[in-house]
PDB file of N, CA and C in Angstrom:
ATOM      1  N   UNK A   1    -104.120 -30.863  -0.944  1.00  0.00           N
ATOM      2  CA  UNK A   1    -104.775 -31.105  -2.205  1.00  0.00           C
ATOM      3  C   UNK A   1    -104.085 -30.314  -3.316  1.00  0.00           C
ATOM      4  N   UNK A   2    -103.606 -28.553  -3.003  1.00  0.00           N
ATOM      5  CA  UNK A   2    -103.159 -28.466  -4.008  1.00  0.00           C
ATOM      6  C   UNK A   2    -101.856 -29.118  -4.015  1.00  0.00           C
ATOM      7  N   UNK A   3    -100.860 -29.448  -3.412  1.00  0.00           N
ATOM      8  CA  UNK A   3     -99.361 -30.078  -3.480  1.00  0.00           C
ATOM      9  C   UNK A   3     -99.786 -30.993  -4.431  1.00  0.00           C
ATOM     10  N   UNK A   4    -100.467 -31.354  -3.918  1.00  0.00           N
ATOM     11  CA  UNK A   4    -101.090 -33.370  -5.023  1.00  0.00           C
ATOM     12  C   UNK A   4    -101.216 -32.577  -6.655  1.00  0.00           C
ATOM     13  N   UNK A   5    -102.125 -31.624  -6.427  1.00  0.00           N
ATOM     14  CA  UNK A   5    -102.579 -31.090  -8.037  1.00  0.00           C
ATOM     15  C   UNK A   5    -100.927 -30.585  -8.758  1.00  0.00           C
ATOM     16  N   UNK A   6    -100.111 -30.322  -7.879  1.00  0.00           N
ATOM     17  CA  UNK A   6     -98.941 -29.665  -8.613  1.00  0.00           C
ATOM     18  C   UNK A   6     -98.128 -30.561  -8.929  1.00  0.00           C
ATOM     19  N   UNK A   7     -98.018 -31.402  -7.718  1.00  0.00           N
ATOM     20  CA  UNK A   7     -96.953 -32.908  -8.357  1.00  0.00           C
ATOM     21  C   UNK A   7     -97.757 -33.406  -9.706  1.00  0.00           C
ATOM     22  N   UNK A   8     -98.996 -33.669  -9.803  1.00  0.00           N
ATOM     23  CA  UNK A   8     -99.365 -34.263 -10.875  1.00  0.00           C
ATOM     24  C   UNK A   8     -99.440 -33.399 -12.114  1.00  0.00           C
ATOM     25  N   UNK A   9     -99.234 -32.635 -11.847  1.00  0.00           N
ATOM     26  CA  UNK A   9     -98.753 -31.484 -13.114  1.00  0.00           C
ATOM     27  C   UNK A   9     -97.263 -31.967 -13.686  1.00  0.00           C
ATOM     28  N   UNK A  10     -96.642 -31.459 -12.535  1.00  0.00           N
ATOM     29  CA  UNK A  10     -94.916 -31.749 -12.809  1.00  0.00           C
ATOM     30  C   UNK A  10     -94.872 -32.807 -13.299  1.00  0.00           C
ATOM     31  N   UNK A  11     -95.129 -33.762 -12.662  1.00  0.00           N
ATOM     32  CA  UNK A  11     -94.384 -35.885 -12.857  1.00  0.00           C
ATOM     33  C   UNK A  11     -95.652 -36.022 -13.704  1.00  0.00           C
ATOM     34  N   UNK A  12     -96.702 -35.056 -14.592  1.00  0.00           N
ATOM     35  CA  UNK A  12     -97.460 -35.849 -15.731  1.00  0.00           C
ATOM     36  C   UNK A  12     -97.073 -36.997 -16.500  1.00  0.00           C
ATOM     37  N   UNK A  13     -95.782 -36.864 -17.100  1.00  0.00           N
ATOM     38  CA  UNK A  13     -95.409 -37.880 -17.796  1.00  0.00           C
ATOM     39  C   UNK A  13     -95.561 -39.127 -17.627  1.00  0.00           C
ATOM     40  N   UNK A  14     -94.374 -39.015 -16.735  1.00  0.00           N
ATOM     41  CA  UNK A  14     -93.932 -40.493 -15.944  1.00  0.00           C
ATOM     42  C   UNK A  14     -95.250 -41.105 -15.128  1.00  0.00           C
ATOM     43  N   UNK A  15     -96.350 -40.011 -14.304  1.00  0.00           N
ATOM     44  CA  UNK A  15     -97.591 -40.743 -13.744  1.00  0.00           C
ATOM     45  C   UNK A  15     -98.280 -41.114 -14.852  1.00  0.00           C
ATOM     46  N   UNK A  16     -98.350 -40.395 -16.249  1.00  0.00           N
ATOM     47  CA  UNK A  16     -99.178 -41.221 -17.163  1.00  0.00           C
ATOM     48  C   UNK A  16     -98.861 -42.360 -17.780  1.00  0.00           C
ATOM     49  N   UNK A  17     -97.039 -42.479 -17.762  1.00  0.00           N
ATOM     50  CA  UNK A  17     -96.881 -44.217 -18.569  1.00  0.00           C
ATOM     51  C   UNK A  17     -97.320 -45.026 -17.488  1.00  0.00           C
ATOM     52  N   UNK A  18     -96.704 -44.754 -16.044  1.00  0.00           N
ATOM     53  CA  UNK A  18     -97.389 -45.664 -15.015  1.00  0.00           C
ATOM     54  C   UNK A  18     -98.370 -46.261 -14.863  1.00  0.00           C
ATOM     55  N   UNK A  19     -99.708 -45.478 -14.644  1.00  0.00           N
ATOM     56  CA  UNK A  19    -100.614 -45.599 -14.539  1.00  0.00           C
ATOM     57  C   UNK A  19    -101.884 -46.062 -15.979  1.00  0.00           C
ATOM     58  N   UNK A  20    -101.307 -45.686 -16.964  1.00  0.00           N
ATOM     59  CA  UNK A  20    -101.956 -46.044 -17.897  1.00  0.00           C
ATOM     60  C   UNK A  20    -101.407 -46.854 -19.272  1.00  0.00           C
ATOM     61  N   UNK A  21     -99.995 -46.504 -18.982  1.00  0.00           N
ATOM     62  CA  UNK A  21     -99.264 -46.968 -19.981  1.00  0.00           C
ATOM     63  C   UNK A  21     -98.833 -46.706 -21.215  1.00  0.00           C
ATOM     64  N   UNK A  22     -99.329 -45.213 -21.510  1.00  0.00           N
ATOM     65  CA  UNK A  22     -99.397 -44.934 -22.796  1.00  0.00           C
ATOM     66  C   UNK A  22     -97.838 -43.697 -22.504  1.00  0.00           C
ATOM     67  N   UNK A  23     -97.185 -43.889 -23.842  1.00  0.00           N
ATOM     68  CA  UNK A  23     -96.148 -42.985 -23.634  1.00  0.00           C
ATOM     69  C   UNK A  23     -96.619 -41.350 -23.605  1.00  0.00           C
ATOM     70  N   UNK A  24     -96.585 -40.241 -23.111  1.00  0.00           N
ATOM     71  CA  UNK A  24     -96.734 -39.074 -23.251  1.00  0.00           C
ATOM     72  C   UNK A  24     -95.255 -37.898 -23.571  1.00  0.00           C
ATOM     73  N   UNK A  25     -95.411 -37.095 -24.166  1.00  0.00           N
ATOM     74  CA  UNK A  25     -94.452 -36.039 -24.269  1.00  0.00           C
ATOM     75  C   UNK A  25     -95.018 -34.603 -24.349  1.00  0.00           C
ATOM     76  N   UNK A  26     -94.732 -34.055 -23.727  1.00  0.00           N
ATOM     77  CA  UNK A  26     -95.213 -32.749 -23.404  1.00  0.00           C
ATOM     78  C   UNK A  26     -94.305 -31.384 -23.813  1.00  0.00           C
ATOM     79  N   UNK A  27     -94.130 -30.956 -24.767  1.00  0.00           N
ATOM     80  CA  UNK A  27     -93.047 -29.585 -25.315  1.00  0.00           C
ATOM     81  C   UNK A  27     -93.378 -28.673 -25.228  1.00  0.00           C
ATOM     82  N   UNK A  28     -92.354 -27.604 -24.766  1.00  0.00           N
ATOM     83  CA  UNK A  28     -92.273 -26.211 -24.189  1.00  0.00           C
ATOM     84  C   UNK A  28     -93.671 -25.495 -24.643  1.00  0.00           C
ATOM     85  N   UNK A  29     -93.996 -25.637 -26.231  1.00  0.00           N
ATOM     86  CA  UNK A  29     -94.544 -24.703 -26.825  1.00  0.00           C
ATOM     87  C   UNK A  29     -96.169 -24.688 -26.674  1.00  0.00           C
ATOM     88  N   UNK A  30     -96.167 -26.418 -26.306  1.00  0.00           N
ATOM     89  CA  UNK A  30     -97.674 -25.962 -25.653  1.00  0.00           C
ATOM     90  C   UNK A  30     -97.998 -25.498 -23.993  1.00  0.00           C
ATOM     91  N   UNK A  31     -96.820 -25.795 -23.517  1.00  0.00           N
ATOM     92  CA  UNK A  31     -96.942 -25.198 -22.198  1.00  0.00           C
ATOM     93  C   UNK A  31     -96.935 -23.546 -22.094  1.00  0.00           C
ATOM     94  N   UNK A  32     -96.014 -22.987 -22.960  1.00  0.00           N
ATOM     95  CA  UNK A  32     -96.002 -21.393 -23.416  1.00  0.00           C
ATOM     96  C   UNK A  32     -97.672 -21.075 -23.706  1.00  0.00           C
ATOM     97  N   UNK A  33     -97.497 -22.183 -25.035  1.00  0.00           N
ATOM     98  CA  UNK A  33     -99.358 -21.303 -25.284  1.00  0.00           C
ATOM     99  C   UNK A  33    -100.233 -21.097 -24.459  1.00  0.00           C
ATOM    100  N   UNK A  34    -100.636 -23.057 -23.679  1.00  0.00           N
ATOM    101  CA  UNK A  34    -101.373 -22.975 -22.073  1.00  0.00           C
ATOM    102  C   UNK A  34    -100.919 -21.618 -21.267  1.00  0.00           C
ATOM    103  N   UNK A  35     -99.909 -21.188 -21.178  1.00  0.00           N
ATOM    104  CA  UNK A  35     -99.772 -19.878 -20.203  1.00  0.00           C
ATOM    105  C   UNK A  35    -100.192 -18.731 -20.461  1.00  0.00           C
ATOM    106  N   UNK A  36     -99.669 -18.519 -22.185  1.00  0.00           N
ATOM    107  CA  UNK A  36    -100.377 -17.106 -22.901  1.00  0.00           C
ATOM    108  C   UNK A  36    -102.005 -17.053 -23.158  1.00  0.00           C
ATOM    109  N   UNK A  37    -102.839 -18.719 -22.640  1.00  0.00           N
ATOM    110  CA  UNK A  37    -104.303 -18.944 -22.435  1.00  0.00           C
ATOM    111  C   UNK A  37    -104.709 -18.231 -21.876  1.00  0.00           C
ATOM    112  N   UNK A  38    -103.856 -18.588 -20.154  1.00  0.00           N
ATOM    113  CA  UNK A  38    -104.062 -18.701 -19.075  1.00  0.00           C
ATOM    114  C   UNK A  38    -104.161 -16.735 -18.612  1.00  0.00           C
ATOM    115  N   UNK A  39    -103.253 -16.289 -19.018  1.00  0.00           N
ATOM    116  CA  UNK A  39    -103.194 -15.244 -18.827  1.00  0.00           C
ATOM    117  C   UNK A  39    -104.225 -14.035 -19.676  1.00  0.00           C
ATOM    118  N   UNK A  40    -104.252 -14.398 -20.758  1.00  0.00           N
ATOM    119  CA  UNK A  40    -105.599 -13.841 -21.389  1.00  0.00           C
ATOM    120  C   UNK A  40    -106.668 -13.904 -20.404  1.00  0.00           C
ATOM    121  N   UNK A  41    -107.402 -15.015 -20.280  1.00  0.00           N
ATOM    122  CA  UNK A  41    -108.232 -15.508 -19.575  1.00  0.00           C
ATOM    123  C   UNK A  41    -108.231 -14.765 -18.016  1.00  0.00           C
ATOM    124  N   UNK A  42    -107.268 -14.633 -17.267  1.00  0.00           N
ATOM    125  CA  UNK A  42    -107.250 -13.818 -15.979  1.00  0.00           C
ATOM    126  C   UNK A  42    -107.299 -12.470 -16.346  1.00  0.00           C
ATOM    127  N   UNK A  43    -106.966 -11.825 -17.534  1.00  0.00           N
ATOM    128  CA  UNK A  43    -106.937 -10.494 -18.141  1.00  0.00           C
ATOM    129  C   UNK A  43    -107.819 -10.209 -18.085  1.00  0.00           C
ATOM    130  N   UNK A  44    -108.489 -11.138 -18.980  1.00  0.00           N
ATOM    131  CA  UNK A  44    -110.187 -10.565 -19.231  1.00  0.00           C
ATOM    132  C   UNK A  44    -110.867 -10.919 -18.268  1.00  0.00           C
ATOM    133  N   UNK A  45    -110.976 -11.632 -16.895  1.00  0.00           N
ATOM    134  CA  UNK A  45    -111.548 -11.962 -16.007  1.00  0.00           C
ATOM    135  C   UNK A  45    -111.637 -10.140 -15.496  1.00  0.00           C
ATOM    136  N   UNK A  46    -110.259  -9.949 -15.034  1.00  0.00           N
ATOM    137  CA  UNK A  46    -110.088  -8.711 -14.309  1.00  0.00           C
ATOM    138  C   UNK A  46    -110.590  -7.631 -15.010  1.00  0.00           C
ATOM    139  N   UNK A  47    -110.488  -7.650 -16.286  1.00  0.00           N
ATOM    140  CA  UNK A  47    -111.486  -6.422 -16.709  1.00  0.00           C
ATOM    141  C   UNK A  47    -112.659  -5.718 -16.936  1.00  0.00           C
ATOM    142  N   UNK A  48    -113.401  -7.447 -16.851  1.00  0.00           N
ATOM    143  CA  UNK A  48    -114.549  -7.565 -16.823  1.00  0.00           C
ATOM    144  C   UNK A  48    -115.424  -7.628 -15.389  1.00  0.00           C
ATOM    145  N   UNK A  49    -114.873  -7.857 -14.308  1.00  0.00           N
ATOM    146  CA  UNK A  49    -115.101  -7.390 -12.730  1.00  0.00           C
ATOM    147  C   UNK A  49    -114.673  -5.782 -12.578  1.00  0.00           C
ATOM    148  N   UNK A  50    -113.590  -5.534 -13.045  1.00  0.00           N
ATOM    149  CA  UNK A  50    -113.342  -3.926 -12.797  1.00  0.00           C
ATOM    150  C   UNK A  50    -114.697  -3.096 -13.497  1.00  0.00           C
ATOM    151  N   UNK A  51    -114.072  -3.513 -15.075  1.00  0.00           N
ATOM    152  CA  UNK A  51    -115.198  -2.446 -15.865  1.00  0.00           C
ATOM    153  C   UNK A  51    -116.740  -2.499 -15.840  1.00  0.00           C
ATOM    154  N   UNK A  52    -117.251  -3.699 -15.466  1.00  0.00           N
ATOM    155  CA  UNK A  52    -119.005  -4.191 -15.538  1.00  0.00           C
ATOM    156  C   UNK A  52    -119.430  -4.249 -14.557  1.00  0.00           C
ATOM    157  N   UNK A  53    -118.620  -5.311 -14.200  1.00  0.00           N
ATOM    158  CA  UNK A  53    -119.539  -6.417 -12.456  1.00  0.00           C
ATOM    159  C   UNK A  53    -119.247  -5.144 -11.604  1.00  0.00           C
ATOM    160  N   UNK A  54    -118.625  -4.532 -11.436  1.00  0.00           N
ATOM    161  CA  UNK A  54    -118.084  -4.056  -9.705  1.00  0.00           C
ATOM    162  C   UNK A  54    -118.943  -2.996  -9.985  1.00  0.00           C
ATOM    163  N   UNK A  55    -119.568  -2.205 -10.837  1.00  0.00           N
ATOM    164  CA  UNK A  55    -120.534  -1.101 -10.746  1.00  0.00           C
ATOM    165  C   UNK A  55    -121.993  -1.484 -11.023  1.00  0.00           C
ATOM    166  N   UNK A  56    -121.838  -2.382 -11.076  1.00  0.00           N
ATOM    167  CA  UNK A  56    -123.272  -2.600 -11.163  1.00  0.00           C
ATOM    168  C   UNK A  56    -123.833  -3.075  -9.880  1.00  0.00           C
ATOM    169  N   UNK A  57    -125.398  -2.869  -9.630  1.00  0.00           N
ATOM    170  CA  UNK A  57    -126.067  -3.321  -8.595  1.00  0.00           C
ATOM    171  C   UNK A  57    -126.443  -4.674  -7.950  1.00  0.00           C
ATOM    172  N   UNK A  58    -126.951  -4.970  -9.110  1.00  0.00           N
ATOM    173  CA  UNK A  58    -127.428  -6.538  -8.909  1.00  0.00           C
ATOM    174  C   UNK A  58    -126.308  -7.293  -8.481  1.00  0.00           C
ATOM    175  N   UNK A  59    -124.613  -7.158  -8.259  1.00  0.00           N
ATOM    176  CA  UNK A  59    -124.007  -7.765  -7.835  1.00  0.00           C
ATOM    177  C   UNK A  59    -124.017  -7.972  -6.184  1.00  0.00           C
ATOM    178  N   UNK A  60    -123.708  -6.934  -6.325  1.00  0.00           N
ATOM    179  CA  UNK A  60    -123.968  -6.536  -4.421  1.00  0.00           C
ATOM    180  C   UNK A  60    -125.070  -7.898  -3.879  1.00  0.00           C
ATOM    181  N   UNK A  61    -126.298  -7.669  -4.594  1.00  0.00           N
ATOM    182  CA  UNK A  61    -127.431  -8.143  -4.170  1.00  0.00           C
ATOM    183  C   UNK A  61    -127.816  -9.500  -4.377  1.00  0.00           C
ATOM    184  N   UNK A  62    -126.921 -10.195  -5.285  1.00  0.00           N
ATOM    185  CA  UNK A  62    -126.843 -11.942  -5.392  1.00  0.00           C
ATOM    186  C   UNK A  62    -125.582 -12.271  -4.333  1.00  0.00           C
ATOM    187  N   UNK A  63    -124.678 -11.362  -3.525  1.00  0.00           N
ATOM    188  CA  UNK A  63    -124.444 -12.090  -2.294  1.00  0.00           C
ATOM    189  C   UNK A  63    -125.348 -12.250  -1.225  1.00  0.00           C
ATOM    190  N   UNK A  64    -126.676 -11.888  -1.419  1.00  0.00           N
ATOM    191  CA  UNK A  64    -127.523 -12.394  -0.398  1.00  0.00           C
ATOM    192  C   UNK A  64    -128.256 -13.393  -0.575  1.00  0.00           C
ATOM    193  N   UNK A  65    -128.218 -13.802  -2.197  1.00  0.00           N
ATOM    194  CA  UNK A  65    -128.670 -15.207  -2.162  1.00  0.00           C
ATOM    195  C   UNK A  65    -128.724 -16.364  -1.854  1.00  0.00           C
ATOM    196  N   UNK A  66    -129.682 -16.922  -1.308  1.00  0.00           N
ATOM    197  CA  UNK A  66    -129.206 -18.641  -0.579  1.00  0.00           C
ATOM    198  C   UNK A  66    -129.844 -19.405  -0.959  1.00  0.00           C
ATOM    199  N   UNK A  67    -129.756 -20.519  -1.473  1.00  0.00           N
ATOM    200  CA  UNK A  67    -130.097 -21.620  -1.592  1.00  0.00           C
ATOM    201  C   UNK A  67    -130.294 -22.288  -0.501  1.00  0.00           C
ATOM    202  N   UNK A  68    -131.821 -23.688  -0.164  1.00  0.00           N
ATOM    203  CA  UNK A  68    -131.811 -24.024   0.782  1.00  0.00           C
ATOM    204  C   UNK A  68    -130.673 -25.795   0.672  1.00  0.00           C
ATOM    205  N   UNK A  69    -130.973 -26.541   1.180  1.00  0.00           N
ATOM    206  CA  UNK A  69    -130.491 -28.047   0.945  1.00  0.00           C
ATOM    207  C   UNK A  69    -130.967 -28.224  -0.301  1.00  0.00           C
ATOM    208  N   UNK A  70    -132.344 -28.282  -0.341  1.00  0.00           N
ATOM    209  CA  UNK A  70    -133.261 -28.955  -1.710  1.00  0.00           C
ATOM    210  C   UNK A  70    -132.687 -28.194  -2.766  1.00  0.00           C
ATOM    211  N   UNK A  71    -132.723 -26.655  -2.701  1.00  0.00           N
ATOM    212  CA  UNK A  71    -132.220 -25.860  -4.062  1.00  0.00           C
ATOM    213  C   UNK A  71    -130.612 -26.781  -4.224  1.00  0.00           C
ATOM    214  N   UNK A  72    -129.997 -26.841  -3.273  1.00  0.00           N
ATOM    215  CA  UNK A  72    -128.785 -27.223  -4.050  1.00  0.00           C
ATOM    216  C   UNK A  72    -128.268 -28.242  -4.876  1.00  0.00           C
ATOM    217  N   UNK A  73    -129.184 -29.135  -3.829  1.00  0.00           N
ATOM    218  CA  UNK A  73    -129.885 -30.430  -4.956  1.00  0.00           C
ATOM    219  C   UNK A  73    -130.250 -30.428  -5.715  1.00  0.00           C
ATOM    220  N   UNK A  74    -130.985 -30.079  -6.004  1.00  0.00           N
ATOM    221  CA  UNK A  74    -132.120 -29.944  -7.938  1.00  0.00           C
ATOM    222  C   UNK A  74    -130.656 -28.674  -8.419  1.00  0.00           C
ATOM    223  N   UNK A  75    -130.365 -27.920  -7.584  1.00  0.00           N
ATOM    224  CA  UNK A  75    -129.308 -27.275  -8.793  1.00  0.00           C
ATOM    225  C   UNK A  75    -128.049 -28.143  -9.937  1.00  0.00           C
ATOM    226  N   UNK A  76    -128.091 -29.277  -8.551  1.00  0.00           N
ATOM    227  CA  UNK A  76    -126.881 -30.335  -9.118  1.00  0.00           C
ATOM    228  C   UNK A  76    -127.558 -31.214  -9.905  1.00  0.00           C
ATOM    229  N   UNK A  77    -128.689 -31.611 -10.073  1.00  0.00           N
ATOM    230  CA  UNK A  77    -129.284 -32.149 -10.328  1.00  0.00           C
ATOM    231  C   UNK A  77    -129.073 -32.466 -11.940  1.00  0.00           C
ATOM    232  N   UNK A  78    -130.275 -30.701 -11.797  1.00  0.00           N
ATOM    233  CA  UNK A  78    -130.589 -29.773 -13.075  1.00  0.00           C
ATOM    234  C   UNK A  78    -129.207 -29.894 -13.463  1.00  0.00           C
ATOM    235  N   UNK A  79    -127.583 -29.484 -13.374  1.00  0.00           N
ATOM    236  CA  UNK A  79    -126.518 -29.920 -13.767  1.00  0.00           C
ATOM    237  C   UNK A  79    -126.385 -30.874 -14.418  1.00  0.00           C
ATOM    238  N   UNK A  80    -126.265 -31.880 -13.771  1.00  0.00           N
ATOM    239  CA  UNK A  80    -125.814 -33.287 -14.717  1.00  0.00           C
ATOM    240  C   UNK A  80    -126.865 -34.135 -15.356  1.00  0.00           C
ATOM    241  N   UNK A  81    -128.147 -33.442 -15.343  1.00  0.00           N
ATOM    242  CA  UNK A  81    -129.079 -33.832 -16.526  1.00  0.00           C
ATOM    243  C   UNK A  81    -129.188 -32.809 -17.849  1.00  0.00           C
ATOM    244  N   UNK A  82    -128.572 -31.663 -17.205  1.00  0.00           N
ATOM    245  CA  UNK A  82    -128.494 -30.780 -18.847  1.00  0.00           C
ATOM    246  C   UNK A  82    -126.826 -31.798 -19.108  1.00  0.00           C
ATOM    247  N   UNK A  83    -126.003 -31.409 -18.501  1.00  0.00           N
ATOM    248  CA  UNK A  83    -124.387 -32.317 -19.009  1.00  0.00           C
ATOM    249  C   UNK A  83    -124.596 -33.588 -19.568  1.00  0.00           C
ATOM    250  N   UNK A  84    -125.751 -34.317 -19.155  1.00  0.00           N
ATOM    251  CA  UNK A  84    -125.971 -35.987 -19.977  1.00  0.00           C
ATOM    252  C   UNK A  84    -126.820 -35.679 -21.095  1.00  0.00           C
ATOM    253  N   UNK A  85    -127.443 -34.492 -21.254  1.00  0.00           N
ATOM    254  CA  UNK A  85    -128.144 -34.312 -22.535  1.00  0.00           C
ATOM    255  C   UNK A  85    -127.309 -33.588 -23.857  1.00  0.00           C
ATOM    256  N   UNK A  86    -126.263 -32.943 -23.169  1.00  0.00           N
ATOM    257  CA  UNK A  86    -125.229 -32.234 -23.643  1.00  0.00           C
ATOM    258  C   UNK A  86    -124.518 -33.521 -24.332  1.00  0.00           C
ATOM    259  N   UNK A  87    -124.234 -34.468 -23.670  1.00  0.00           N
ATOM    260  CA  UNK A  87    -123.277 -35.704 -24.033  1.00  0.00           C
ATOM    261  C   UNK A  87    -123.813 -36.363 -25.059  1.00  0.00           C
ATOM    262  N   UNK A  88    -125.072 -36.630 -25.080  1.00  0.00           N
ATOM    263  CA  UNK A  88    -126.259 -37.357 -25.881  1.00  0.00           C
ATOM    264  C   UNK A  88    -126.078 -36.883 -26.848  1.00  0.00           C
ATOM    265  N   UNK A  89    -126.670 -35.742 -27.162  1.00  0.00           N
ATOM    266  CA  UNK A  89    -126.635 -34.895 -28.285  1.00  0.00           C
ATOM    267  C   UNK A  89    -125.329 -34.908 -28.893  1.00  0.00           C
ATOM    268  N   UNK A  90    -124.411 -34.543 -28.301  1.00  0.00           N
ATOM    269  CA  UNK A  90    -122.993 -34.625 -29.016  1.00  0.00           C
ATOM    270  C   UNK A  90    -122.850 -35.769 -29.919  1.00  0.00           C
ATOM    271  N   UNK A  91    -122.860 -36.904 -29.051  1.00  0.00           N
ATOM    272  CA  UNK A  91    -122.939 -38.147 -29.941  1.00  0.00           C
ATOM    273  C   UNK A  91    -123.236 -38.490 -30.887  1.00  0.00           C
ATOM    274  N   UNK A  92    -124.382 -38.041 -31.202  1.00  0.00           N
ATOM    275  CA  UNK A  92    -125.499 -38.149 -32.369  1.00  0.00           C
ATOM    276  C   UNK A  92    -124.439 -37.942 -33.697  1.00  0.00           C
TER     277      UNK A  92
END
């Protein structure tokens, strides 16, 4: 699955005239930015597990949380009825 996710990264182009037909071009500079995103984003991930999450308590203690079948259901649920109300609203 990931090989698949990486080829379709690489051959974006060419799989998007294929498949959809529309020409695409993709230049260095947004791939640079996507990376200088990307890396912010893992920055502040890691600093924010080092400096907050990892001393605090309540972390420890939501790995014992479980959901049964039903919770995971109504969790997905509850998901894509807030996401279709999210969509709704946007529209407007």
């Amino acid at each position: 699955m990931g090989g698949l996710c990486l080829l379709g990264g690489v051959f974006s182009e060419p799989m998007t005239t294929l498949l959809f037909g529309l020409p695409m071009s993709i230049g260095a500079a947004s791939y640079s930015a996507k990376a200088w995103t990307y890396l912010l984003l893992v920055l502040t991930a890691v600093a924010l597990y080092f400096g907050l999450l990892k001393k605090r308590a309540w972390l420890k203690s939501s790995g014992r949380f479980e959901l049964t079948f039903n919770g995971i259901v109504a969790s997905q649920a509850g998901f894509f009825a807030f996401l279709l109300l999210y969509v709704i609203w946007q529209v407007r």
